[in-house]
N, C-alpha and C. Protein backbone atom coordinates (compact mmCIF):
# COMPACT_ATOMS: atom_id res chain seq x y z
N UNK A 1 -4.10 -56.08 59.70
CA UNK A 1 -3.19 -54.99 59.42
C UNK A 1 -3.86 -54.01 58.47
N UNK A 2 -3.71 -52.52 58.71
CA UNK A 2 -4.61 -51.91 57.59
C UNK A 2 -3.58 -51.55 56.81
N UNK A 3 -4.51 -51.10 55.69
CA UNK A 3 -3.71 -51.33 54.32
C UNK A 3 -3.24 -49.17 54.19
N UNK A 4 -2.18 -49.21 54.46
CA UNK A 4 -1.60 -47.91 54.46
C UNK A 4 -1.95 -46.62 53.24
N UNK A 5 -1.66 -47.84 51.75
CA UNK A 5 -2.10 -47.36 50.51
C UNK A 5 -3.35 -46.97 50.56
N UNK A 6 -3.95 -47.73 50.55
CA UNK A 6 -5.70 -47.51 50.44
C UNK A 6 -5.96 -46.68 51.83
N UNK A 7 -5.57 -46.64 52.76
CA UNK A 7 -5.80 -45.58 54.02
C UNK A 7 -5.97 -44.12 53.32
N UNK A 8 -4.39 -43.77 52.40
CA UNK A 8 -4.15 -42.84 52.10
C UNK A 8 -4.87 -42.41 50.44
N UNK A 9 -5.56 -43.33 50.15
CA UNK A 9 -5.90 -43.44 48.90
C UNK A 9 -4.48 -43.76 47.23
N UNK A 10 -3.65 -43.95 47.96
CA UNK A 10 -1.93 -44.09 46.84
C UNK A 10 -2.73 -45.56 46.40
N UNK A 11 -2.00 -45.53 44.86
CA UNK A 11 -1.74 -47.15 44.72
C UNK A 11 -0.65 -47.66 44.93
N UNK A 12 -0.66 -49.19 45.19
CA UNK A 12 -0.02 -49.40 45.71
C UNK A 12 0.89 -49.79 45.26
N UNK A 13 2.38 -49.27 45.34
CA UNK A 13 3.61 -49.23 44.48
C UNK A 13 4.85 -49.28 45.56
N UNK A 14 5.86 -49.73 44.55
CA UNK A 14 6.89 -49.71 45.50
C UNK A 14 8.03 -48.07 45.66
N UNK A 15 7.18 -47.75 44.50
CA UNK A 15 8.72 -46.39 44.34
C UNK A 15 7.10 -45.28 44.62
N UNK A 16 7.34 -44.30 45.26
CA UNK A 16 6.33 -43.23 45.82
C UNK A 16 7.08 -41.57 46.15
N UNK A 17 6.26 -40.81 45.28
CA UNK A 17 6.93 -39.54 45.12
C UNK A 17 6.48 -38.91 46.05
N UNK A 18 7.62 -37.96 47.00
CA UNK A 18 7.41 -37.83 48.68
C UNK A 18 6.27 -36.63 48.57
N UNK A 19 6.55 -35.78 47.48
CA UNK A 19 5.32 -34.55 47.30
C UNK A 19 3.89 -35.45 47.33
N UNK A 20 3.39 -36.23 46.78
CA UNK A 20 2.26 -37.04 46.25
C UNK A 20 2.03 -37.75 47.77
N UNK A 21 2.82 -38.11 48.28
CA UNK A 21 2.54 -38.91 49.55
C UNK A 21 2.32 -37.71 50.62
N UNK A 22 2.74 -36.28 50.55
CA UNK A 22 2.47 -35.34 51.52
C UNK A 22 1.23 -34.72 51.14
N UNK A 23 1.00 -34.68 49.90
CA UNK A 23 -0.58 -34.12 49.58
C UNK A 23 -1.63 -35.17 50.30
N UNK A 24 -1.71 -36.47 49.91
CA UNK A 24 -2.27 -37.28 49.79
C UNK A 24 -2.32 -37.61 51.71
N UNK A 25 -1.73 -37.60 52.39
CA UNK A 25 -1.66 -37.35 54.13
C UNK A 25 -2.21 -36.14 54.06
N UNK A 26 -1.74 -34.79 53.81
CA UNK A 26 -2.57 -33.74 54.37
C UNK A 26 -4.41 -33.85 53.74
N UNK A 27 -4.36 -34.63 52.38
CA UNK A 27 -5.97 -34.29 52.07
C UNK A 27 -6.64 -35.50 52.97
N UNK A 28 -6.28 -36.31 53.83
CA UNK A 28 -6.83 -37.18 54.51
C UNK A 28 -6.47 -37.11 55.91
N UNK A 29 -6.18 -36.29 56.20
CA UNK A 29 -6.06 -35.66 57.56
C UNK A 29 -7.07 -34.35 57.90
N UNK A 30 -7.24 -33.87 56.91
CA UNK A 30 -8.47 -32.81 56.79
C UNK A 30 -9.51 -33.26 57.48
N UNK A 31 -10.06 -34.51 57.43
CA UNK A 31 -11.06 -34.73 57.98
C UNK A 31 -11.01 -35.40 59.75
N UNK A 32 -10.08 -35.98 58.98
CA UNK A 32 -10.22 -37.12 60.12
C UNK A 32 -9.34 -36.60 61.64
N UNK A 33 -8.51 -35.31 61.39
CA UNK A 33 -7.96 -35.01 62.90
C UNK A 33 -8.68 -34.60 64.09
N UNK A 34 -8.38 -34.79 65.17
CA UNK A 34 -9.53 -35.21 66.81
C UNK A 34 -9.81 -33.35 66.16
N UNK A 35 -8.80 -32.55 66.04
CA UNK A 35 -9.74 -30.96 66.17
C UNK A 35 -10.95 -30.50 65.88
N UNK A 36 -10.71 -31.09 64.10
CA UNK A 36 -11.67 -30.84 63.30
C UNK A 36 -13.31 -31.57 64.16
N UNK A 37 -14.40 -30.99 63.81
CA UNK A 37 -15.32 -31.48 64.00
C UNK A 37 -15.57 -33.25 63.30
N UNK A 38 -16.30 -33.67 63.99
CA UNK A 38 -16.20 -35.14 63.26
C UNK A 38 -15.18 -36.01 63.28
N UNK A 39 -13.54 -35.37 63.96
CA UNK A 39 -12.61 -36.06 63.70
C UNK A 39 -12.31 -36.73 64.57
N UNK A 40 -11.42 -37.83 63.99
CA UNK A 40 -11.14 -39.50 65.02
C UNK A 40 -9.56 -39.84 65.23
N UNK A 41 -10.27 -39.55 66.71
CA UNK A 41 -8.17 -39.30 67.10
C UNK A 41 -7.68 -40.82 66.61
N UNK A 42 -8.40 -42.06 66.45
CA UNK A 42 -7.94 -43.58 66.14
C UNK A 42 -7.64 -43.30 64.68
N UNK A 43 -8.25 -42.66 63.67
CA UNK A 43 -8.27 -42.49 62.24
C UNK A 43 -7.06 -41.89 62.03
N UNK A 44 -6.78 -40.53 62.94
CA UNK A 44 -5.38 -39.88 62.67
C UNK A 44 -4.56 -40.55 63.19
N UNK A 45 -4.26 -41.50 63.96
CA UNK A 45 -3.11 -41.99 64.27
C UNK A 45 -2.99 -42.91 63.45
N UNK A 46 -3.79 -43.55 63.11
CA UNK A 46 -3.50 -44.71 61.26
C UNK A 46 -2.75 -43.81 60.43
N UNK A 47 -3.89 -42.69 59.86
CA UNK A 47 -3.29 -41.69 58.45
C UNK A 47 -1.27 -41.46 59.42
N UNK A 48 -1.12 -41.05 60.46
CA UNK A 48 0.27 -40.70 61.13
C UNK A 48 0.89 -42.24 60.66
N UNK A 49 0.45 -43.09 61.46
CA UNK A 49 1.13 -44.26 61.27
C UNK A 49 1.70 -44.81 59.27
N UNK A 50 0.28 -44.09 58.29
CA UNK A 50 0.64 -44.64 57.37
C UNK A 50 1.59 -43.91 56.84
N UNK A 51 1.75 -42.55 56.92
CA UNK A 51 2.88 -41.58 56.28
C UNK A 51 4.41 -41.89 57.16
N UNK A 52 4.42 -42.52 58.14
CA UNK A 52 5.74 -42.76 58.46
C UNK A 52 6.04 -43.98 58.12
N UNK A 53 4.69 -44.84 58.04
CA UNK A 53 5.45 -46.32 56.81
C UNK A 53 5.59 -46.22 55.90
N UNK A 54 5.08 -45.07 54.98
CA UNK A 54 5.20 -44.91 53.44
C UNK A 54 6.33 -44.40 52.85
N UNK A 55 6.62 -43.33 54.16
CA UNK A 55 8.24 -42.66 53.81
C UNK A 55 9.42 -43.04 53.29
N UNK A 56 9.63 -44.26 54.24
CA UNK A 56 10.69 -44.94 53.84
C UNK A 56 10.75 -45.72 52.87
N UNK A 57 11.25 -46.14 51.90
CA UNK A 57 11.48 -47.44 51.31
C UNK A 57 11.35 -48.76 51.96
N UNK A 58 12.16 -48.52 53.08
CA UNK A 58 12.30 -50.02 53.97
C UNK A 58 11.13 -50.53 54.62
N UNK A 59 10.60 -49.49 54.95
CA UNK A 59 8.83 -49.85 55.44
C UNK A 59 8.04 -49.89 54.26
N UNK A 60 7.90 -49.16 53.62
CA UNK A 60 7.04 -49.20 52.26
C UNK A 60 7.08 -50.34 51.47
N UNK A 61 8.60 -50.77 51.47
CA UNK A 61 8.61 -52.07 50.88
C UNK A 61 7.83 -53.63 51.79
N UNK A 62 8.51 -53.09 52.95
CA UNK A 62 7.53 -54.28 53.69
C UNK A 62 6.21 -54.19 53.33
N UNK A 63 5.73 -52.96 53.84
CA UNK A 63 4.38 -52.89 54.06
C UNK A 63 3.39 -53.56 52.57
N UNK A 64 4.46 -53.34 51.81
CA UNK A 64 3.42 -53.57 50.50
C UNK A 64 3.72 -55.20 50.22
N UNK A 65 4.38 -55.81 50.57
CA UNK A 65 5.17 -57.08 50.86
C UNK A 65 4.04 -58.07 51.89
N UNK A 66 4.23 -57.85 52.72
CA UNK A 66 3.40 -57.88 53.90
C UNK A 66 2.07 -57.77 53.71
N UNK A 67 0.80 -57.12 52.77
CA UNK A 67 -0.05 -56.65 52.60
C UNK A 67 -0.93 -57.12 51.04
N UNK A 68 0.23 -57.54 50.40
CA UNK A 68 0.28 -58.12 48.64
C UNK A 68 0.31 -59.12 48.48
N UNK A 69 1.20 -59.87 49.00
CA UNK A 69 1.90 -60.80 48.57
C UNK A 69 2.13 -61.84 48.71
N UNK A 70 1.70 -62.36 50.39
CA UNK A 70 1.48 -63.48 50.82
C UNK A 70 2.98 -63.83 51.25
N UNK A 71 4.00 -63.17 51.32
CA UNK A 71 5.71 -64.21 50.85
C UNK A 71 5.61 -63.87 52.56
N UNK A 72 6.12 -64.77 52.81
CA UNK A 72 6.28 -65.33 54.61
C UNK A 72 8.41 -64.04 54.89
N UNK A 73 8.25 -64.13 55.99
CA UNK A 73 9.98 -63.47 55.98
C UNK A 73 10.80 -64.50 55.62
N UNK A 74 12.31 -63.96 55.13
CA UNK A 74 12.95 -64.81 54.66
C UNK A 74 14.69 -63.82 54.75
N UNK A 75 15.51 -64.97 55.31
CA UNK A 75 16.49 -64.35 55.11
C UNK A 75 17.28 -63.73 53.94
N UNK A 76 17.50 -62.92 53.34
CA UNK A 76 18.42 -62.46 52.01
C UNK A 76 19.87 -62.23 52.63
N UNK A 77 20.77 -63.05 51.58
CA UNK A 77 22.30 -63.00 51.62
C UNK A 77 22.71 -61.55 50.95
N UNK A 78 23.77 -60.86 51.51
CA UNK A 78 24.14 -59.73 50.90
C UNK A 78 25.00 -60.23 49.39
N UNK A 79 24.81 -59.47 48.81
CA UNK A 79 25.37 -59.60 47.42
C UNK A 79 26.61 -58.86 47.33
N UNK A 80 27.43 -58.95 46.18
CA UNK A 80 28.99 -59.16 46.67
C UNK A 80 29.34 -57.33 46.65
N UNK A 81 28.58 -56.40 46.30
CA UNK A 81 28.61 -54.85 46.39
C UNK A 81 28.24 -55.09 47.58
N UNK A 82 27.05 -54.93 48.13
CA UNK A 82 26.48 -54.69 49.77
C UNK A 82 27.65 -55.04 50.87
N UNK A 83 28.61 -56.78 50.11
CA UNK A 83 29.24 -57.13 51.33
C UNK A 83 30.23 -56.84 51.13
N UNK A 84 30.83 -56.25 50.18
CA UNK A 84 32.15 -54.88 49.58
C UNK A 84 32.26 -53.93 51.17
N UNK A 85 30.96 -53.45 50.83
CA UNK A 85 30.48 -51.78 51.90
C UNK A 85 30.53 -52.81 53.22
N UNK A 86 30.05 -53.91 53.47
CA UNK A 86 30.22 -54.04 55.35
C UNK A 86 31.21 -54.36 55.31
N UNK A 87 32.35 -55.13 54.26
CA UNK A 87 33.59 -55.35 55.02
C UNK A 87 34.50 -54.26 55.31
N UNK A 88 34.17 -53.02 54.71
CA UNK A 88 34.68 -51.64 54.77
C UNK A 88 34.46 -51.13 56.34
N UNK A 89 32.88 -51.46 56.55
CA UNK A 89 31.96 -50.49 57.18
C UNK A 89 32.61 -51.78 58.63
N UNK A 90 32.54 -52.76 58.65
CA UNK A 90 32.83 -53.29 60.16
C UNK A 90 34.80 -53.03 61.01
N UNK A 91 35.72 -53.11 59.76
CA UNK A 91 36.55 -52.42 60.74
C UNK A 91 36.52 -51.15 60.88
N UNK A 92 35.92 -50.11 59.75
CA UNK A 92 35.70 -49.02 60.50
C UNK A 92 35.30 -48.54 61.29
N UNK A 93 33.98 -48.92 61.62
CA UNK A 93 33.27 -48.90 62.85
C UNK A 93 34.11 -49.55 64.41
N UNK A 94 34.77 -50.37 63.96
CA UNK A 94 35.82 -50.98 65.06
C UNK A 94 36.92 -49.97 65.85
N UNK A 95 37.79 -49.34 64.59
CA UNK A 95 38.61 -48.65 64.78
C UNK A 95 38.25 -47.20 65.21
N UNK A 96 37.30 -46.54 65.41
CA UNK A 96 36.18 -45.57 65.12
C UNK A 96 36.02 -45.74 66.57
N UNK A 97 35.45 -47.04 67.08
CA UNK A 97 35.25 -46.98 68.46
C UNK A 97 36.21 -47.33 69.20
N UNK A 98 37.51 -47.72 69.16
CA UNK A 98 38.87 -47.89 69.66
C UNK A 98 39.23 -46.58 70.03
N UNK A 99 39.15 -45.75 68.40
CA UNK A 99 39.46 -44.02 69.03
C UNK A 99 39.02 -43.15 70.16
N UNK A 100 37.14 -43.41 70.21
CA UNK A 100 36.61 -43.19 70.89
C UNK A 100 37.21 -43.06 72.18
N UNK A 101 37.40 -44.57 72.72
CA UNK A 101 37.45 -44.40 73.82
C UNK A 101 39.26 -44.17 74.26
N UNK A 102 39.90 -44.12 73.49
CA UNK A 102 40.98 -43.18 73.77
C UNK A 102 40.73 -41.88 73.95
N UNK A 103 40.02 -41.02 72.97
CA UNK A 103 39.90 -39.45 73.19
C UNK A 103 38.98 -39.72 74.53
N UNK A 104 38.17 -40.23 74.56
CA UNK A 104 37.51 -39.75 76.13
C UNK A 104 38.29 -39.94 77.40
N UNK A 105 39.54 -41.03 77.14
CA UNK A 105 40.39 -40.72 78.09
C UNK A 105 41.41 -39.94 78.26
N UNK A 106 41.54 -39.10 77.12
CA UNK A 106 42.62 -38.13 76.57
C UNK A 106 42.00 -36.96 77.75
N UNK A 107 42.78 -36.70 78.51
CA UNK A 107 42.31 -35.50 79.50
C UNK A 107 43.23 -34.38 79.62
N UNK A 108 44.22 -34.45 79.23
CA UNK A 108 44.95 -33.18 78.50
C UNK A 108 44.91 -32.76 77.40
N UNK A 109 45.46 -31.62 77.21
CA UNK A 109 45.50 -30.79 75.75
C UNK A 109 46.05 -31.33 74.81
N UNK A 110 47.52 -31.61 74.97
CA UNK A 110 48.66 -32.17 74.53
C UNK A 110 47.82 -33.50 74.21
N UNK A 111 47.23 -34.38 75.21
CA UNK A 111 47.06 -36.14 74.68
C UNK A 111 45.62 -35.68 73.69
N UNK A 112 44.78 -34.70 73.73
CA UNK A 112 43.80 -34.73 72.48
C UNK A 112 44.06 -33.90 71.28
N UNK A 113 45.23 -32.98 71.30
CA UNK A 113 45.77 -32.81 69.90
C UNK A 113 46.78 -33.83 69.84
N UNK A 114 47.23 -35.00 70.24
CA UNK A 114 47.84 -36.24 69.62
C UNK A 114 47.21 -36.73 68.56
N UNK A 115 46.09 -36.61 68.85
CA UNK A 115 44.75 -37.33 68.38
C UNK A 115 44.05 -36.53 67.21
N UNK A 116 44.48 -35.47 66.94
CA UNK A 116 43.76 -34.89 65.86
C UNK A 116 43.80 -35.71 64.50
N UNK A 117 44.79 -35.71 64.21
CA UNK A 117 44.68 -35.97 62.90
C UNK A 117 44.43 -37.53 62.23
N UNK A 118 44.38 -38.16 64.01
CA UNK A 118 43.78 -40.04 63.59
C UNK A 118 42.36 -39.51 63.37
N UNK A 119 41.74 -38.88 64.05
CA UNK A 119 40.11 -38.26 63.97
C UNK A 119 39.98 -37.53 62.83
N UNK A 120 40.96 -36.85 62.43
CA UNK A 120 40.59 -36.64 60.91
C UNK A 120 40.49 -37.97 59.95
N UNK A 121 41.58 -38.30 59.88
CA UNK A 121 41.22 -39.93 58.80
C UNK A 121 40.32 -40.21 59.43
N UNK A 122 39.63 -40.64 60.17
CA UNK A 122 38.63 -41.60 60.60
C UNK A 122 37.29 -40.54 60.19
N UNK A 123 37.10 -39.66 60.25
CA UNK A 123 36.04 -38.90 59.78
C UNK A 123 36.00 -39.08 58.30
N UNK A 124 37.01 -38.30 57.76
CA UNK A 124 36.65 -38.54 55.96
C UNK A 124 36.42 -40.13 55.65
N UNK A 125 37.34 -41.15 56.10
CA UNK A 125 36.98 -42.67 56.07
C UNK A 125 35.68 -42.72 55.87
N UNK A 126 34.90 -42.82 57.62
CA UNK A 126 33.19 -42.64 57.35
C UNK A 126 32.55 -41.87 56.78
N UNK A 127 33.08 -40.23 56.66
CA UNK A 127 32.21 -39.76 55.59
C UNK A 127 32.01 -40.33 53.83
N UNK A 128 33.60 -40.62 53.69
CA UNK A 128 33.54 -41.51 52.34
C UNK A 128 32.87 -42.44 52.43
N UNK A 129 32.56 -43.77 52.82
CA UNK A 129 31.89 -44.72 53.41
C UNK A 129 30.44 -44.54 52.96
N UNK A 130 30.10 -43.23 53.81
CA UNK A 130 28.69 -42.88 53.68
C UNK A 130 27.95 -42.45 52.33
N UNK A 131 28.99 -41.65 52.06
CA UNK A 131 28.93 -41.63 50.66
C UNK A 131 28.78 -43.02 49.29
N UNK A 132 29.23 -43.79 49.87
CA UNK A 132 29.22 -45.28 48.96
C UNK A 132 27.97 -45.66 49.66
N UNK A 133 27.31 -45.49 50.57
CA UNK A 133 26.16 -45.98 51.18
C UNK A 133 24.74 -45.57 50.54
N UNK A 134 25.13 -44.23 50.12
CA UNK A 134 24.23 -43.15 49.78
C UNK A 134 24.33 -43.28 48.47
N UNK A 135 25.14 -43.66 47.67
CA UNK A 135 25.03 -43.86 46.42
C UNK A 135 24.68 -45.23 45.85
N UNK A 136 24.89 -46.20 46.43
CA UNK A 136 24.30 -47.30 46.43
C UNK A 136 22.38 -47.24 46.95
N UNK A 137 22.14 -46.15 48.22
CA UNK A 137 20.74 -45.82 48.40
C UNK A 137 19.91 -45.80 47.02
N UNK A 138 20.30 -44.77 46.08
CA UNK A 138 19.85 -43.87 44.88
C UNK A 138 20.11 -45.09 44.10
N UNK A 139 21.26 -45.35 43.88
CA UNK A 139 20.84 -46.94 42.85
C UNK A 139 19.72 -48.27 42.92
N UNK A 140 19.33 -48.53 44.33
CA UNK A 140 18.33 -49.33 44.57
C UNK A 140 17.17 -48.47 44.27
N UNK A 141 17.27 -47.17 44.76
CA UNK A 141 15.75 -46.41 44.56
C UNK A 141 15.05 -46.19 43.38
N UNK A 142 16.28 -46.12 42.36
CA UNK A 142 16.46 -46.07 41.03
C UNK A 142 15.92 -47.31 40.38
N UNK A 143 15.71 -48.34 41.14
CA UNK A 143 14.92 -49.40 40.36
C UNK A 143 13.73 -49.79 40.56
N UNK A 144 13.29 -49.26 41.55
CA UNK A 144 11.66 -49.28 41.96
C UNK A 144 10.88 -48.74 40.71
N UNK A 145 10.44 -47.60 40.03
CA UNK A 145 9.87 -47.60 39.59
C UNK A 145 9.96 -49.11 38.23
N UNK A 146 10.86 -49.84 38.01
CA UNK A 146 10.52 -50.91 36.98
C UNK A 146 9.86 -52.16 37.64
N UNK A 147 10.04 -51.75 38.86
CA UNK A 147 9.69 -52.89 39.84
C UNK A 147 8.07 -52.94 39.95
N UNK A 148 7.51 -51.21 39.76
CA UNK A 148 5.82 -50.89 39.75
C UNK A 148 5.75 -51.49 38.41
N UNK A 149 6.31 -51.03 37.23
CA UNK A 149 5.63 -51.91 35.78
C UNK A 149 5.32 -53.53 36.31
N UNK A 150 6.47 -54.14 36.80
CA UNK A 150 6.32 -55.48 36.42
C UNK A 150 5.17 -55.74 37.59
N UNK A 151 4.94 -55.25 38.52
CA UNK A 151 3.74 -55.51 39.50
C UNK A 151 2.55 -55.44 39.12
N UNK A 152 2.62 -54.13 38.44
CA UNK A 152 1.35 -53.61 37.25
C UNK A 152 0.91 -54.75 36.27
N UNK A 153 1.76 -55.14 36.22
CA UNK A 153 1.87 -56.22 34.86
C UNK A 153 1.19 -57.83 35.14
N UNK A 154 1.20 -57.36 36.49
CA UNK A 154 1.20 -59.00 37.74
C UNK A 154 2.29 -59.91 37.36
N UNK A 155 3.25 -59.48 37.28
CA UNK A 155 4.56 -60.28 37.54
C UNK A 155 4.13 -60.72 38.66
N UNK A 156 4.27 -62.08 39.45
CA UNK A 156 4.41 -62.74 40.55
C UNK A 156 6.13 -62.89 41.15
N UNK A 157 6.97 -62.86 39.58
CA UNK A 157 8.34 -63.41 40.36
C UNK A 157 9.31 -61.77 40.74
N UNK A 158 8.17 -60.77 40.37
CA UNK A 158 8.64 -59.42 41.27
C UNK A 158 8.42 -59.36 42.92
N UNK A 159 7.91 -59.98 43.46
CA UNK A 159 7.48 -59.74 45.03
C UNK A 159 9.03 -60.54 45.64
N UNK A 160 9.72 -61.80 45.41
CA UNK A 160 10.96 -61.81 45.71
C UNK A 160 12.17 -60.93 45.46
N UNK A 161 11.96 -60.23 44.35
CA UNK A 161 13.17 -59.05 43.72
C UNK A 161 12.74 -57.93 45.06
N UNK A 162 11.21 -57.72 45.36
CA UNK A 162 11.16 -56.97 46.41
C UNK A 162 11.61 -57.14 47.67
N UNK A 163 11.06 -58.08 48.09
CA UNK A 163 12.01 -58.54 49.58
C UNK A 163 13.57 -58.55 49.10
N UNK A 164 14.05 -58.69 48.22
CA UNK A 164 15.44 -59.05 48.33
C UNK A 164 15.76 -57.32 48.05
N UNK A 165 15.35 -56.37 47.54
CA UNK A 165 15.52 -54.90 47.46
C UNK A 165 14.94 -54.26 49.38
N UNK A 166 14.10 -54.60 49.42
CA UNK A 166 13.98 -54.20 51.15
C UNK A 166 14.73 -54.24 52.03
N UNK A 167 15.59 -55.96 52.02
CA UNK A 167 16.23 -56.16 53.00
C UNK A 167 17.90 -55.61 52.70
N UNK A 168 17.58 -54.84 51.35
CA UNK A 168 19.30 -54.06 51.53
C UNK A 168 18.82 -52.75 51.67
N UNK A 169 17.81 -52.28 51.56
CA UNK A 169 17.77 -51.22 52.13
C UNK A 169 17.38 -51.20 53.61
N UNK A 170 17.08 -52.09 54.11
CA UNK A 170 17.54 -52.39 55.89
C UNK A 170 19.12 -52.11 56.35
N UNK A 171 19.79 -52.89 55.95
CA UNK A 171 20.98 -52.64 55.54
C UNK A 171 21.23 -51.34 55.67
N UNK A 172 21.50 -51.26 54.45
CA UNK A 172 22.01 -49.86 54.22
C UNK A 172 21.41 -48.33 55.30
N UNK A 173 19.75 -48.86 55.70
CA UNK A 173 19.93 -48.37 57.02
C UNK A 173 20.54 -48.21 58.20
N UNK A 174 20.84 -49.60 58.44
CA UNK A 174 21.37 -49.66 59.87
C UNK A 174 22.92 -49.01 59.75
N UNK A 175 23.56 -49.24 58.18
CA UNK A 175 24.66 -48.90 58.11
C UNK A 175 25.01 -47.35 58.20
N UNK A 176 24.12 -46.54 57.66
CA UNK A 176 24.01 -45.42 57.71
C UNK A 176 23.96 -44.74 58.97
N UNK A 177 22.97 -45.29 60.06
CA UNK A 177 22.98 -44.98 61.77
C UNK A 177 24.43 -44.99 62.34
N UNK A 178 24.83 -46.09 61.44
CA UNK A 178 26.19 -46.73 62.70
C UNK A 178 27.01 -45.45 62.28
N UNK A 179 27.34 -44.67 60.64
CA UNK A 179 27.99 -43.82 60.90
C UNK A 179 27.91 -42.81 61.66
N UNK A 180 26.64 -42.41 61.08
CA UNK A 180 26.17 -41.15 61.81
C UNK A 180 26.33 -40.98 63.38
N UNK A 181 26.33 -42.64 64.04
CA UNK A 181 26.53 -42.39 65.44
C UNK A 181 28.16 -42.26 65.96
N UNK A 182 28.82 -43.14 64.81
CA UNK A 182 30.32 -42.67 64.86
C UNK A 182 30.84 -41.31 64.70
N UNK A 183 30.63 -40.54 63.33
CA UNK A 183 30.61 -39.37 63.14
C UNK A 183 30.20 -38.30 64.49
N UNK A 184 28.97 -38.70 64.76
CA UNK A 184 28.53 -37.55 66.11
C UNK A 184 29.69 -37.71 67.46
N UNK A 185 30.09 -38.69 67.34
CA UNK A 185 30.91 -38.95 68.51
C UNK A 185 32.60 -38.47 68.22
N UNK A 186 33.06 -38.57 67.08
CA UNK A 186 34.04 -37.58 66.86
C UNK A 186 33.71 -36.04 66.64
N UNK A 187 32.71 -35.50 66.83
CA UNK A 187 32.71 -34.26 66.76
C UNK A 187 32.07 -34.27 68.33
N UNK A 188 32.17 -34.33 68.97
CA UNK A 188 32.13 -34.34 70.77
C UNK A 188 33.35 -34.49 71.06
């Protein structure tokens, strides 16, 4: 597996400032793109590959996990905030798609302004939702940089605090899609 950090020349950390990671791709793409003379279409698709694992948290955290650390996968239990937000987030998503497929059978005027104003609650619902998703995002992100001291430091019992910070920001990914795909579908 190549090592994304060192591809891009970053050290390797868990919290990464997105300006520093876009310099640091464009000054190593300079060389290496098929246009440029000398350049290696296999080299640019690494430097591509490493800026879309670095982006995220959820990859970044693997990747440096995966690449550091030696820790094999492992399941993490949601903690009692995370499983606050899915017990919110699974009947909404339920009821969300119940609506659904009423308005798509709503084929008059009259039967889809019945329906307005359940599609309003159900929108602010998930937009609120998302909002607790998104603020919980910024609170995990918010602890990475103490997470680089203690790595810096060679803490060893930081690489579990990491997997267990990755796999809620998996989470909190997938949770985020499911609105967004709910949301898009009440505005259709």
């Amino acid at each position: 597996m190549s090592d994304y950090f060192q591809l891009l020349g970053l050290p390797p950390r868990a919290s990464l400032d997105e300006a520093e990671l876009q310099r640091a791709y464009f000054e190593a793409t300079k060389a290496a793109h098929p246009d440029q003379a000398g350049g290696d279409e296999h080299r640019s698709a690494d430097l591509n590959a490493a800026l879309e694992t670095l982006k995220s948290p959820v990859t970044r955290l693997k990747h440096l996990i995966d690449t550091r650390s030696g820790l094999g996968w492992r399941a993490i239990p949601l903690e009692a905030g995370l499983m606050s937000l899915f017990e919110k987030l699974g009947p909404m998503l339920q009821q969300s798609t119940a609506f659904l497929t009423r308005k798509h059978a709503a084929t008059s005027a009259l039967a889809k302004a019945l329906l307005a104003s359940e599609e309003m609650r159900l929108r602010e619902s998930l937009e609120g939702l998302n909002e607790a998703i998104e603020e919980e995002w910024q609170r995990l992100e918010s602890t990475l940089p103490a997470c680089d001291l203690r790595l810096a430091a060679g803490g060893d019992s930081v690489w579990s605090e990491l997997q267990a910070l990755q796999a809620k920001f998996a989470y909190l990914t997938k949770w985020r899609a499911q609105i967004r795909e709910r949301l898009l579908g009440l505005m259709l």
